[in-house]
C-alpha atoms as a PDB file:
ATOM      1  CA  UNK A   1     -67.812 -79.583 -52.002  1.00  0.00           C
ATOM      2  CA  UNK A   2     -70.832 -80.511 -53.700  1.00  0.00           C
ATOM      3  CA  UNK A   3     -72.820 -77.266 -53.542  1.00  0.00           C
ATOM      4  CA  UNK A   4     -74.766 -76.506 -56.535  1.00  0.00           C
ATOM      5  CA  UNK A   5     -78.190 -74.513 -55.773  1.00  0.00           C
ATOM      6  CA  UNK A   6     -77.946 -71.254 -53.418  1.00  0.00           C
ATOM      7  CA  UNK A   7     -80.690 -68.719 -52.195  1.00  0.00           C
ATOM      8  CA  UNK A   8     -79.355 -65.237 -50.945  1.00  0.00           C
ATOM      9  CA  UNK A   9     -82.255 -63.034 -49.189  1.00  0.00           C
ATOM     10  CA  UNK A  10     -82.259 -59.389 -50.443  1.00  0.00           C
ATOM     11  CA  UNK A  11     -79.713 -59.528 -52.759  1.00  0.00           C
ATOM     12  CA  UNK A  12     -80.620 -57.235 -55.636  1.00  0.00           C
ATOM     13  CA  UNK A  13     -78.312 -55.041 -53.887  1.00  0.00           C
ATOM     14  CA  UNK A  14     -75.478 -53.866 -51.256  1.00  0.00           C
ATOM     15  CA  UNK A  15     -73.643 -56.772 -50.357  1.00  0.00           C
ATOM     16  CA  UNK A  16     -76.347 -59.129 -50.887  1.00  0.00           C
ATOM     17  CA  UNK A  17     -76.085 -58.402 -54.658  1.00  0.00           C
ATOM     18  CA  UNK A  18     -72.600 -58.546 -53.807  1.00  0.00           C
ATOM     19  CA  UNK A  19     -72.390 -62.317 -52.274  1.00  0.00           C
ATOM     20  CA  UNK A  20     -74.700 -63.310 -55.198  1.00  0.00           C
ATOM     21  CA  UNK A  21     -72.238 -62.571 -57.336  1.00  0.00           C
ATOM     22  CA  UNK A  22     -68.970 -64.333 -55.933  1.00  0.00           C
ATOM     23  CA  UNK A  23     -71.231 -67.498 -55.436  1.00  0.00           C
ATOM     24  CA  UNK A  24     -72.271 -67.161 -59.108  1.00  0.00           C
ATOM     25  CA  UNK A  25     -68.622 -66.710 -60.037  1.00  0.00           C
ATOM     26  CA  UNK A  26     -67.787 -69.976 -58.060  1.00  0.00           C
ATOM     27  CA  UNK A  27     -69.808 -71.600 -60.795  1.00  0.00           C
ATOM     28  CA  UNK A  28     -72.716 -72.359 -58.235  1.00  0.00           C
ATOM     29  CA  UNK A  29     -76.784 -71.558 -59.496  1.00  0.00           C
ATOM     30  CA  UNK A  30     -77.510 -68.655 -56.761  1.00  0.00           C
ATOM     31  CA  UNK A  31     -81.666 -67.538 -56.579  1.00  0.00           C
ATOM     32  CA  UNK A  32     -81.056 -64.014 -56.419  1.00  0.00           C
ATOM     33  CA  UNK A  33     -84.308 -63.104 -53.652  1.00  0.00           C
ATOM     34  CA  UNK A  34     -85.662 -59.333 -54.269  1.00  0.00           C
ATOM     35  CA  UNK A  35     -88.909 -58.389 -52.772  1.00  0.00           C
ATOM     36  CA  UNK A  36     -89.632 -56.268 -56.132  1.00  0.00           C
ATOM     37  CA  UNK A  37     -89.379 -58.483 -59.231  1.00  0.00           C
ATOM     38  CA  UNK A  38     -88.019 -56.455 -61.907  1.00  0.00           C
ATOM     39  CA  UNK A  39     -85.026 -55.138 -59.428  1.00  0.00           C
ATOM     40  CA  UNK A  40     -84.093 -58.664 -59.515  1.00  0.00           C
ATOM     41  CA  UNK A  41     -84.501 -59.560 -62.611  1.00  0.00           C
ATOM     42  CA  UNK A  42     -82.081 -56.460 -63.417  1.00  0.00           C
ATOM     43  CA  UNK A  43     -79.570 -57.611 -60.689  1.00  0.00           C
ATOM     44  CA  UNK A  44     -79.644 -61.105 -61.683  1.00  0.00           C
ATOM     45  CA  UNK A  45     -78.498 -60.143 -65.249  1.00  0.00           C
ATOM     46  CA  UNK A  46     -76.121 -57.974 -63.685  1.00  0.00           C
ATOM     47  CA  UNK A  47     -74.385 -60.630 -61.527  1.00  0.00           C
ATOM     48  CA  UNK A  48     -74.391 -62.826 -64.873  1.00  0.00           C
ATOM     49  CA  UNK A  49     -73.450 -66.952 -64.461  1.00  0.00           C
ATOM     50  CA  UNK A  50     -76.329 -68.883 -63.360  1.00  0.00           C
ATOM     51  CA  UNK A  51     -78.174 -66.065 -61.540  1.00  0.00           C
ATOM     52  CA  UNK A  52     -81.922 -66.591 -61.278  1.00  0.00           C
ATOM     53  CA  UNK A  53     -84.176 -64.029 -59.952  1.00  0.00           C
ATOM     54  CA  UNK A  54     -86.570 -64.865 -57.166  1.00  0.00           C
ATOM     55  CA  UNK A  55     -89.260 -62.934 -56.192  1.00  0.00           C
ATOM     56  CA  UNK A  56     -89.179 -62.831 -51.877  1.00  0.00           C
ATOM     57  CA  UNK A  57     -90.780 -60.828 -49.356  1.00  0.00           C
ATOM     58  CA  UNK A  58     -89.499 -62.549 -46.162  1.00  0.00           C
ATOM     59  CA  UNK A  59     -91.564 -60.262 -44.268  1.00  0.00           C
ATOM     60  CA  UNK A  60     -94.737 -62.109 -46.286  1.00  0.00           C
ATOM     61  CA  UNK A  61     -95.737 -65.543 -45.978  1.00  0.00           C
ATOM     62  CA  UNK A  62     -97.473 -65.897 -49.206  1.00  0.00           C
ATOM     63  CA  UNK A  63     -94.458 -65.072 -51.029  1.00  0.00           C
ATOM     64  CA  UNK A  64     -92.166 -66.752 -48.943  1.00  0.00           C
ATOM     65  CA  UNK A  65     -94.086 -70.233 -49.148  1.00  0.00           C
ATOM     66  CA  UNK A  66     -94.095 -69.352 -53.234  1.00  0.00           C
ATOM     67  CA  UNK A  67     -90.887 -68.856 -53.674  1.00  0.00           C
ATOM     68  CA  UNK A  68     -90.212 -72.493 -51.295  1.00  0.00           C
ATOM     69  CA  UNK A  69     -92.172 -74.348 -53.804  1.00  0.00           C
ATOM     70  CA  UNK A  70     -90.108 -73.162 -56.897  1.00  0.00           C
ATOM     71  CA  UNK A  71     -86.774 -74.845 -54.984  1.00  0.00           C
ATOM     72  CA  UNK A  72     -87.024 -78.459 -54.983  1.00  0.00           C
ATOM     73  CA  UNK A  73     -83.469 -78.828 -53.306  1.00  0.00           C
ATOM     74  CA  UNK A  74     -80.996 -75.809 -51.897  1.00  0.00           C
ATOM     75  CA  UNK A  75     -77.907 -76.510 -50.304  1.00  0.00           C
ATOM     76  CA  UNK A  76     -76.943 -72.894 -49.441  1.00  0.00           C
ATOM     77  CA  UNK A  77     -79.430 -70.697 -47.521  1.00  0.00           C
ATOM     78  CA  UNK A  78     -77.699 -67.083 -46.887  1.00  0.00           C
ATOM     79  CA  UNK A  79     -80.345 -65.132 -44.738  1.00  0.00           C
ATOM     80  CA  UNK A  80     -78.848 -61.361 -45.637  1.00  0.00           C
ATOM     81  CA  UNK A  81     -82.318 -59.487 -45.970  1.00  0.00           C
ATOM     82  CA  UNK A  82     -82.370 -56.779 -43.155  1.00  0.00           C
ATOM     83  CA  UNK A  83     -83.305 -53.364 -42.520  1.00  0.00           C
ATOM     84  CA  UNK A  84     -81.980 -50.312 -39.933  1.00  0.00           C
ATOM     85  CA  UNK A  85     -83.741 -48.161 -37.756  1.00  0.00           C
ATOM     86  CA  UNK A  86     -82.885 -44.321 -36.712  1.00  0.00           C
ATOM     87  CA  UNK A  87     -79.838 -43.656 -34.711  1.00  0.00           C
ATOM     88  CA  UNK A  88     -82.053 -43.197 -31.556  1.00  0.00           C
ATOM     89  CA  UNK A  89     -82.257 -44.729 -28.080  1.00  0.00           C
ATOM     90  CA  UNK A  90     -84.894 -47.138 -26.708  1.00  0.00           C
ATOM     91  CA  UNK A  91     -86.590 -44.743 -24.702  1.00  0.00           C
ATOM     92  CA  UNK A  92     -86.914 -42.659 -27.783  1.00  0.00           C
ATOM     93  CA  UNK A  93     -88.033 -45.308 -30.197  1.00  0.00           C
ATOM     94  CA  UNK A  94     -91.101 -46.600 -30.157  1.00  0.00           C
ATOM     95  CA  UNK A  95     -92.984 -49.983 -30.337  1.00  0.00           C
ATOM     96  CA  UNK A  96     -93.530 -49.921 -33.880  1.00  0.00           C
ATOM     97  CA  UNK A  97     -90.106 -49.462 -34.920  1.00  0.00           C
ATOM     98  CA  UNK A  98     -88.923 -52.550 -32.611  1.00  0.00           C
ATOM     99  CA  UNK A  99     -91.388 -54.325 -34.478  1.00  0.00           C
ATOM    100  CA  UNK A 100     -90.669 -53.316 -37.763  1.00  0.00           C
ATOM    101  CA  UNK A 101     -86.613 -54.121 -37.354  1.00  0.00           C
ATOM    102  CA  UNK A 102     -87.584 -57.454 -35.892  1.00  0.00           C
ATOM    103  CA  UNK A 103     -90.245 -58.478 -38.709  1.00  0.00           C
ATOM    104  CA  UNK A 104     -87.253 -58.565 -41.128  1.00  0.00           C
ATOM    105  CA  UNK A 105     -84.026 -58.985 -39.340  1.00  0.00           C
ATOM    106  CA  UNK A 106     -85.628 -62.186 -36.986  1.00  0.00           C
ATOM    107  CA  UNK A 107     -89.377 -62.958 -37.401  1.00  0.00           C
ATOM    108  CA  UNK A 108     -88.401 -63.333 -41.536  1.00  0.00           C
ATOM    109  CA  UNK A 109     -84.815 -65.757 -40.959  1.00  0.00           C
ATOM    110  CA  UNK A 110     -87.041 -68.040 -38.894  1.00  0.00           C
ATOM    111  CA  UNK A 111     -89.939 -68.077 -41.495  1.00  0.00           C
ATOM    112  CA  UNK A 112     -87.301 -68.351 -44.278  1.00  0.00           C
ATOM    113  CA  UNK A 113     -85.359 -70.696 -42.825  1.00  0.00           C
ATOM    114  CA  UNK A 114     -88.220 -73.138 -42.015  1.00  0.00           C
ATOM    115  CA  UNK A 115     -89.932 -72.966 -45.051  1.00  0.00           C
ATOM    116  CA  UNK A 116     -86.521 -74.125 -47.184  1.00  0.00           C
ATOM    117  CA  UNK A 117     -85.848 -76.658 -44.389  1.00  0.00           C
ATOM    118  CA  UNK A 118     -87.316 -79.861 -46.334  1.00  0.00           C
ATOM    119  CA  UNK A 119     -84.923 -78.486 -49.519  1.00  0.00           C
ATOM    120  CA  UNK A 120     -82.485 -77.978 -47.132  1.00  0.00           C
ATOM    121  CA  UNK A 121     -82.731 -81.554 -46.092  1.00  0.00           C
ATOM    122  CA  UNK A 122     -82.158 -82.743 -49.603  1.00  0.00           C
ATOM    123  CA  UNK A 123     -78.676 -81.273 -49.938  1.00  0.00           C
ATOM    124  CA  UNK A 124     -75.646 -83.568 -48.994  1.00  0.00           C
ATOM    125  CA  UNK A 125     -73.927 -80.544 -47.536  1.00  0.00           C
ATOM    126  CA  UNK A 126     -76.561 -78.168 -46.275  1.00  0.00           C
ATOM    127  CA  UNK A 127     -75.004 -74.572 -44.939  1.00  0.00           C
ATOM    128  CA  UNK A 128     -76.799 -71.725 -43.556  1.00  0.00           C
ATOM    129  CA  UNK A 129     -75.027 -68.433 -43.088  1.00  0.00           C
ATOM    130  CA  UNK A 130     -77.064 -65.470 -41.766  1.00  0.00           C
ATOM    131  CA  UNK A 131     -75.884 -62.268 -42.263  1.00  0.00           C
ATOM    132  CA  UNK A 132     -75.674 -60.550 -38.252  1.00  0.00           C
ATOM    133  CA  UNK A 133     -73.797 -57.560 -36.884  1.00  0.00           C
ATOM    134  CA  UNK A 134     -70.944 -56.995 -34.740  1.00  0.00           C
ATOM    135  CA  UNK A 135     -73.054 -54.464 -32.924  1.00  0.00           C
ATOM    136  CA  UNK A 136     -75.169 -57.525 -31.972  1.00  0.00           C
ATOM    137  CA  UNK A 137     -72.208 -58.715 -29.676  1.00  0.00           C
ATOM    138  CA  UNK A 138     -73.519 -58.223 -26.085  1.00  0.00           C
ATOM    139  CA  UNK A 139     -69.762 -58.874 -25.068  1.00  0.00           C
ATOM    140  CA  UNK A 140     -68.473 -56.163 -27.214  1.00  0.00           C
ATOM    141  CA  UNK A 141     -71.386 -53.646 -26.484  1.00  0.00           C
ATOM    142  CA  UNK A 142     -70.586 -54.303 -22.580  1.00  0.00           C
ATOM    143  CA  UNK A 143     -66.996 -53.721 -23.179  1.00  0.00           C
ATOM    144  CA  UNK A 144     -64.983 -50.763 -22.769  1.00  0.00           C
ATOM    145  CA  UNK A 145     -62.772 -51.092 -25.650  1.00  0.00           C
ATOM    146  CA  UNK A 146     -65.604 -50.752 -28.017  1.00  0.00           C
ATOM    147  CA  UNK A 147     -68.186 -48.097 -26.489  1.00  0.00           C
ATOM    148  CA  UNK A 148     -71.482 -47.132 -27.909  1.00  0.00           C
ATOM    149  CA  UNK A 149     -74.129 -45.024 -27.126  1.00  0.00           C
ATOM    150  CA  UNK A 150     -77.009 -46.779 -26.760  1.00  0.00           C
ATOM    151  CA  UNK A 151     -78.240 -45.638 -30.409  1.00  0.00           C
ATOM    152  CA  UNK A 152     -79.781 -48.568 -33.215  1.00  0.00           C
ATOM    153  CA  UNK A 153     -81.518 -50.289 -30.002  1.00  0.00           C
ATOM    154  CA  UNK A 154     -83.696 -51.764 -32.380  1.00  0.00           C
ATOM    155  CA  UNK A 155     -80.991 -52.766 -34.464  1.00  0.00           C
ATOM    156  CA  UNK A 156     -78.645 -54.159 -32.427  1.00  0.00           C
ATOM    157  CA  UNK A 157     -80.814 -55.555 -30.158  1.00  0.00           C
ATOM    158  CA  UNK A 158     -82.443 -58.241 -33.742  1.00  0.00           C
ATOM    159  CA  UNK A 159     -79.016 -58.708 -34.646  1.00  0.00           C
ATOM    160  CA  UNK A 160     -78.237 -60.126 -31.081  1.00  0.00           C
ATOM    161  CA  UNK A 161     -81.499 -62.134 -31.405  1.00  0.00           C
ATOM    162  CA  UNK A 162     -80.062 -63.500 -34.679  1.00  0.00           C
ATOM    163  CA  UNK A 163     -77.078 -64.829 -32.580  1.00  0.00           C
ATOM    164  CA  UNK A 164     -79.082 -66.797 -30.356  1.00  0.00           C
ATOM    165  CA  UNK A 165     -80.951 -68.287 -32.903  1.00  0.00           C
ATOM    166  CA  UNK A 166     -77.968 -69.170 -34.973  1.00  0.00           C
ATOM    167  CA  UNK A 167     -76.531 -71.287 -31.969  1.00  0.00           C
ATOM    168  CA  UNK A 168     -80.450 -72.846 -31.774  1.00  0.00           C
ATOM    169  CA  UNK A 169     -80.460 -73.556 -35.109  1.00  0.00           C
ATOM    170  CA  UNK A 170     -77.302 -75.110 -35.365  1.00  0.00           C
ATOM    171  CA  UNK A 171     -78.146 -77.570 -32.597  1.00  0.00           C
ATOM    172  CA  UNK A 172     -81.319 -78.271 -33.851  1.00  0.00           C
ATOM    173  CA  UNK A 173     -80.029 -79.435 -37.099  1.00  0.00           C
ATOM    174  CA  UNK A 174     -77.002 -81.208 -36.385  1.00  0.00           C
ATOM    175  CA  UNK A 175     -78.241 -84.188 -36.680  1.00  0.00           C
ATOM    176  CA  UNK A 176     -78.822 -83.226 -40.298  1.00  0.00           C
ATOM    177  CA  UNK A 177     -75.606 -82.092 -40.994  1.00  0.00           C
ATOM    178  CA  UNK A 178     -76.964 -78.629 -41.563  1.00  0.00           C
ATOM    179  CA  UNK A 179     -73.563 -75.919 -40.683  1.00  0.00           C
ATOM    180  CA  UNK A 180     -75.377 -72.822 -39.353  1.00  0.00           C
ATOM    181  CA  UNK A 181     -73.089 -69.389 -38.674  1.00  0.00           C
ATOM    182  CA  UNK A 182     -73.250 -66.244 -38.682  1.00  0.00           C
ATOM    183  CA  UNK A 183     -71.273 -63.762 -40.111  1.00  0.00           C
ATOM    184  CA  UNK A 184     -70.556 -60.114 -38.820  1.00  0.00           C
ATOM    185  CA  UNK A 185     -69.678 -58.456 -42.175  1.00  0.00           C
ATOM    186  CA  UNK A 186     -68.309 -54.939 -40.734  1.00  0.00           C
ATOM    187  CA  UNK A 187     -69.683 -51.243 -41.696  1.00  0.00           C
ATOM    188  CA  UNK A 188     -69.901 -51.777 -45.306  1.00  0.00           C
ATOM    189  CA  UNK A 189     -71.001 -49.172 -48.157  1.00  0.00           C
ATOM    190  CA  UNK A 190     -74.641 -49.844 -48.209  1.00  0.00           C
ATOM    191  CA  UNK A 191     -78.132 -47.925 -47.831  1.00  0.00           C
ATOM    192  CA  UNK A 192     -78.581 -49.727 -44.631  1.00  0.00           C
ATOM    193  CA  UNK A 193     -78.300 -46.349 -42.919  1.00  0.00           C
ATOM    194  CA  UNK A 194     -76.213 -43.247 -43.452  1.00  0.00           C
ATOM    195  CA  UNK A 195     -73.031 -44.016 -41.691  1.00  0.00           C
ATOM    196  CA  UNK A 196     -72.838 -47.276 -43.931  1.00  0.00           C
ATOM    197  CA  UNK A 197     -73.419 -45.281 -46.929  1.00  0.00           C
ATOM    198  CA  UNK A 198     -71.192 -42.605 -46.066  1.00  0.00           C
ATOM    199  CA  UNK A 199     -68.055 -44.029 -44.689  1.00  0.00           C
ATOM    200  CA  UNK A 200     -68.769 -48.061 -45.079  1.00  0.00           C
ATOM    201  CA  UNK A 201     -66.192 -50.472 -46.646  1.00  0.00           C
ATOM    202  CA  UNK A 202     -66.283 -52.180 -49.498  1.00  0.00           C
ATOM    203  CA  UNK A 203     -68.858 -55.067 -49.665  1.00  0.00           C
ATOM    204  CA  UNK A 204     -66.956 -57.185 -51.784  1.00  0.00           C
ATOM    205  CA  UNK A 205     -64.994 -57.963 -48.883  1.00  0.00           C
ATOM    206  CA  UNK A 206     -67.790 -58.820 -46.528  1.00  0.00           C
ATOM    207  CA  UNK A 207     -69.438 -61.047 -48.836  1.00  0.00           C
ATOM    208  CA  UNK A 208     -66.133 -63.013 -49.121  1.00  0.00           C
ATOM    209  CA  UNK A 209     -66.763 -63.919 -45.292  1.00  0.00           C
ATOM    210  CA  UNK A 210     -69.825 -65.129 -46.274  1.00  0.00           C
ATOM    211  CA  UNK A 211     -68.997 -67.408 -49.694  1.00  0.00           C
ATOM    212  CA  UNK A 212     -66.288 -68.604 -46.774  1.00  0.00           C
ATOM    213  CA  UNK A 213     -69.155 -69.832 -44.436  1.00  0.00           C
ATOM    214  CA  UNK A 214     -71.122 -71.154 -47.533  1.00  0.00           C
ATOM    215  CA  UNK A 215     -68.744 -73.171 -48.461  1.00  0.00           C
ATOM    216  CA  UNK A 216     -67.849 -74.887 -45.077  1.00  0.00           C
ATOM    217  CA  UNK A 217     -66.356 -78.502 -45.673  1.00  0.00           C
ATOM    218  CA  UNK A 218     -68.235 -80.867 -43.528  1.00  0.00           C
ATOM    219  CA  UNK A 219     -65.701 -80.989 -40.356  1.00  0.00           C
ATOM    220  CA  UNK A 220     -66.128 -77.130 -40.305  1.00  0.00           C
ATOM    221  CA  UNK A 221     -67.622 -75.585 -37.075  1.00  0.00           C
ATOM    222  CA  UNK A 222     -71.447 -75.116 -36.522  1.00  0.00           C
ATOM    223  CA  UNK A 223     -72.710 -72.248 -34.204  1.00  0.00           C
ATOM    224  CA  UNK A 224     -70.391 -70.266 -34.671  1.00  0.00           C
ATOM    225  CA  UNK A 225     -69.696 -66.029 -35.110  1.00  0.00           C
ATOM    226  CA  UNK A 226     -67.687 -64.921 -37.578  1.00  0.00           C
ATOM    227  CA  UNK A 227     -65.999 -61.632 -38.535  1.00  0.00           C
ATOM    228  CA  UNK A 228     -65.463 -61.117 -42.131  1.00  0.00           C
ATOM    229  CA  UNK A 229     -62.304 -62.110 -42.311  1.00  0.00           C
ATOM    230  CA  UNK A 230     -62.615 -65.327 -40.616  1.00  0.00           C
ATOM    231  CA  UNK A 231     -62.418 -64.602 -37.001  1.00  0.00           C
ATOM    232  CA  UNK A 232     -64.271 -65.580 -34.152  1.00  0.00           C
ATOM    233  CA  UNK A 233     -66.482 -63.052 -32.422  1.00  0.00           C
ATOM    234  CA  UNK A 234     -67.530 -63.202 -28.766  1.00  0.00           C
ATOM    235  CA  UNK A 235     -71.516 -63.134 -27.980  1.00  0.00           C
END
């Protein structure tokens, strides 16, 4: 593969930081994007090869169009930026915090996306991977093998809206040979909420999945949901 220039969202940390670092260690240039600019300055060091820190707010449109016009071509786009919400129900969370989940975990991958498009475009193998959840599965969440309790509505519910906007996406772009997936990564060791942090896996194993679905050659599938360790997952 010809892949050269990659941009991971939120990655001056958790398995962001984490995917950042195995595509530096592939010998690829990887943007390290950090809403707060010395955190990624520090994490960038950190990670080591060509790691470049890249200030990116994907919940801001200023920044994200600034941070567009500093990447002339990208042929990796990993949308991992997301955020949690309490372990409550919908009837007990309110509009805000629907709104606040979505900002990040939808509203940003589609202004991301699109703004890096045109690099995108430039790349001879372009690959998209964003980062999703296996609680976003309406197939497992209607399942009995894997109950739930309705909690993380706000959550799961963006995570499912990143799946259908993965398959869009990856229609929308075949014609430009653009491989779009997603990638359920599993409860990993993170500050996304407290369960990850307490009893999460390591992340270093999820963001394997991910440099997997980077790396796609070109007769590789598009649309497609991924578990970490390479298989399928049902919508």
């Amino acid at each position: 593969m010809d892949h050269s220039i990659a941009l991971v969202t939120g990655a001056n940390k958790g398995i962001g930081k984490e995917m950042a670092r195995q595509i530096a260690e592939a010998g690829l240039t990887v943007y390290v994007g950090s809403r707060d600019a010395a955190r990624g300055q520090v994490a960038a060091e950190e990670i080591g090869g060509d790691a470049r820190p890249l200030v990116l707010d994907v919940t801001a449109a200023a920044s994200i169009a600034a941070a567009a016009r500093q990447i002339g071509t990208l042929d990796i786009l990993v949308n991992n930026a997301g955020v949690s919400d309490d372990p409550q129900t919908p009837d007990q969370e309110d509009v805000d915090t629907f709104r606040r989940v979505y900002e990040t975990n939808v509203f940003g991958v589609v202004a991301v996306t699109n703004a890096f498009l045109p690099a995108l475009r430039r790349s001879a193998h372009p690959r998209i991977v964003n980062v999703s959840s296996g609680t976003g599965s309406l197939t497992w969440a209607t399942g009995p093998e894997f109950p739930h309790s309705g909690a993380h509505a706000a959550y799961r519910s963006s995570k499912a809206a990143l799946n259908a906007l993965t398959v869009f996406y990856a229609h929308a772009l075949a014609g430009d040979g653009v491989k779009v997936n997603a990638l359920a990564p599993g409860l990993r060791r993170t500050e996304l909420n407290a369960t990850a942090a307490a009893s999460g896996g390591d992340p270093a194993e999820a963001a394997a999945g991910a440099v997997r679905l980077a790396l796609l050659p070109d007769d590789a599938p598009s649309g497609g949901f991924f578990s970490w360790d390479g298989t399928p997952v049902p919508w």
